[in-house]
Protein backbone atom coordinates (compact mmCIF):
# COMPACT_ATOMS: atom_id res chain seq x y z
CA UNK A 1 0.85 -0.64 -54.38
CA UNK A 2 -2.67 -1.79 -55.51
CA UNK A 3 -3.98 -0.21 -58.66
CA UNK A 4 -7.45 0.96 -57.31
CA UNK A 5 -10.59 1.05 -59.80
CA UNK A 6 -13.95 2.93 -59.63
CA UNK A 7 -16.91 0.78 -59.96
CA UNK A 8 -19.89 2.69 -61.50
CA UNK A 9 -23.40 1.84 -63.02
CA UNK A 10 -23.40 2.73 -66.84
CA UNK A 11 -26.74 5.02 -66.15
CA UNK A 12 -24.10 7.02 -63.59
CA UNK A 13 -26.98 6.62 -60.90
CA UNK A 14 -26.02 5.74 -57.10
CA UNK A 15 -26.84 2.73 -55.69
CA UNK A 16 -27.13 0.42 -52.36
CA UNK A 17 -25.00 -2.37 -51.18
CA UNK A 18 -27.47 -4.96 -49.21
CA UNK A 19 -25.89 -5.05 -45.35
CA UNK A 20 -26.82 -6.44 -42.25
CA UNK A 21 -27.25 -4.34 -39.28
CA UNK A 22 -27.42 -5.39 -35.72
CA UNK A 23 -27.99 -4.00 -32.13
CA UNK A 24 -26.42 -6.62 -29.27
CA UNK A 25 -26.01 -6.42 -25.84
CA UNK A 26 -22.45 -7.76 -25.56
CA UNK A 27 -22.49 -10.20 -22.12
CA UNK A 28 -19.04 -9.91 -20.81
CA UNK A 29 -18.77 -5.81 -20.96
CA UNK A 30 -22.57 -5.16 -20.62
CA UNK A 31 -21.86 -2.91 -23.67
CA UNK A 32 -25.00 -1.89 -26.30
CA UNK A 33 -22.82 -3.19 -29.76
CA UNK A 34 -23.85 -1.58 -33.13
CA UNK A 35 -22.89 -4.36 -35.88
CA UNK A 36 -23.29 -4.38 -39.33
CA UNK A 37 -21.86 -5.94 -42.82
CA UNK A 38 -21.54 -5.87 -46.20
CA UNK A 39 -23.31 -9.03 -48.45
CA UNK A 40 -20.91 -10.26 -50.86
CA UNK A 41 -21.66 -12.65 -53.85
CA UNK A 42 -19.79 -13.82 -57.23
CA UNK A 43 -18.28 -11.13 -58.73
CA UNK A 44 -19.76 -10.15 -62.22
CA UNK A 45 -17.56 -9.58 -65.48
CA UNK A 46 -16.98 -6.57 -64.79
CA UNK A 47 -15.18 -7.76 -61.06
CA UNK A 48 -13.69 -10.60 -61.72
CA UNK A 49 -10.57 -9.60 -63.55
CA UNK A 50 -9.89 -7.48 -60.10
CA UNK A 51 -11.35 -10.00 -57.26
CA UNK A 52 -13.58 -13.46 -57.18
CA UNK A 53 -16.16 -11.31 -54.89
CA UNK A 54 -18.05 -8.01 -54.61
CA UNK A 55 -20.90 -6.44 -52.58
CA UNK A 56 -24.55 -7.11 -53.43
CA UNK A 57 -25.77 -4.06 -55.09
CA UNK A 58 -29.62 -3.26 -54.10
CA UNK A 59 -31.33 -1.44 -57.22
CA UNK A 60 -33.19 1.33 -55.87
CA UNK A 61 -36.72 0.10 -56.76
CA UNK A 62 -35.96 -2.54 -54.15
CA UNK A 63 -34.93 -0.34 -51.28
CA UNK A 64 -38.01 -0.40 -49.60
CA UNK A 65 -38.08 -4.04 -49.96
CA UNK A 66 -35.13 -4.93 -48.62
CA UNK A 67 -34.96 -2.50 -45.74
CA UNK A 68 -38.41 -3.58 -44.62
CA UNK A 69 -38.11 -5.02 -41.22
CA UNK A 70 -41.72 -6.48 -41.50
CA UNK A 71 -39.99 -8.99 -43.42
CA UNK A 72 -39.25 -12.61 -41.72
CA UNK A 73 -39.32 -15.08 -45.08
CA UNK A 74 -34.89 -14.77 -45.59
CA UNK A 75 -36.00 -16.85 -49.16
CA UNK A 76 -37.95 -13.78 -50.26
CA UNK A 77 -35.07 -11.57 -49.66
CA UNK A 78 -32.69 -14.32 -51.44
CA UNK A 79 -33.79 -12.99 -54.95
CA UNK A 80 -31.70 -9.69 -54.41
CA UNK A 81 -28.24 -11.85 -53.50
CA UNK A 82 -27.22 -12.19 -57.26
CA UNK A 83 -24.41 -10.38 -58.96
CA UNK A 84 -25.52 -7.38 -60.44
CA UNK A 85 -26.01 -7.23 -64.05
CA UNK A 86 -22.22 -6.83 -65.59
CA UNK A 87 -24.00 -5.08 -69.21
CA UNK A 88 -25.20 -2.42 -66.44
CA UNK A 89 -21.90 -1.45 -64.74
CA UNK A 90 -18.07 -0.18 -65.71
CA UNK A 91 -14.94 0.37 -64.70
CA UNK A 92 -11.64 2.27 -64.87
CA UNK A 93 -8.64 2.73 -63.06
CA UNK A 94 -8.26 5.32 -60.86
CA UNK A 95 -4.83 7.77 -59.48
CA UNK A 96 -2.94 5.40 -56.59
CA UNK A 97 -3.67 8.81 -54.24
CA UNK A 98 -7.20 7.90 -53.43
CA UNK A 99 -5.11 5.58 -50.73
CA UNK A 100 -3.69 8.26 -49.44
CA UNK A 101 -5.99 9.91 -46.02
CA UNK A 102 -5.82 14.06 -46.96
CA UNK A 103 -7.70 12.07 -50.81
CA UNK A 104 -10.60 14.16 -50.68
CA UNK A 105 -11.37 15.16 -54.48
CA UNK A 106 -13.98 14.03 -57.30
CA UNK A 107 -10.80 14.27 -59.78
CA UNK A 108 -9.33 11.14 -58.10
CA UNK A 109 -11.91 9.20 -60.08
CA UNK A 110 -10.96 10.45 -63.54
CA UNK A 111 -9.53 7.89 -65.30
CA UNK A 112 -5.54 7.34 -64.75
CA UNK A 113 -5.11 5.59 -67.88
């Protein structure tokens, strides 16, 4: 099994992964589709020594920003694609039971080490 980790900003505050969302009208099945993903970019420092990629983390001063459908120019929105800052996040290892479905506790992020 996987040794899981909990990715966290040093300053403990929550944050935003930039996503795409999408409503389509799916041809074949005449089905409304809800899509949506997760940006990914080169993974910082702090990543790397788990996986070569991670999710584009939106600060919160640029929620509004990013979220603002107003928006056409895709090279404005560019700027926020970067890793986040690796002196601004940590890591640790975490108990193997947050993989299991009944996981439903804030002491499964406590540090297993």
């Amino acid at each position: 099994m996987k040794q899981p980790f909990y990715f966290y900003l040093k300053d403990k505050n929550v944050f935003g992964f930039a996503g795409l969302w999408e409503e389509w009208l799916d041809k074949e099945s005449g089905e409304l589709l809800e899509t949506f993903t997760i940006i990914t970019t080169e993974a910082n420092d702090v990543l790397k020594p788990v996986h070569d990629k991670m999710p584009v983390i939106v600060k919160a001063a640029n929620y509004d920003e990013w979220l603002d459908p107003k928006i056409k120019d895709t090279e404005r929105l560019e700027k926020f694609l970067a890793s986040y800052p690796a002196k601004e996040m940590d890591a640790h290892t975490v108990s193997t039971a947050v993989n299991s479905p009944s996981a439903d506790s804030p002491e499964l992020i406590i540090n297993s080490k």
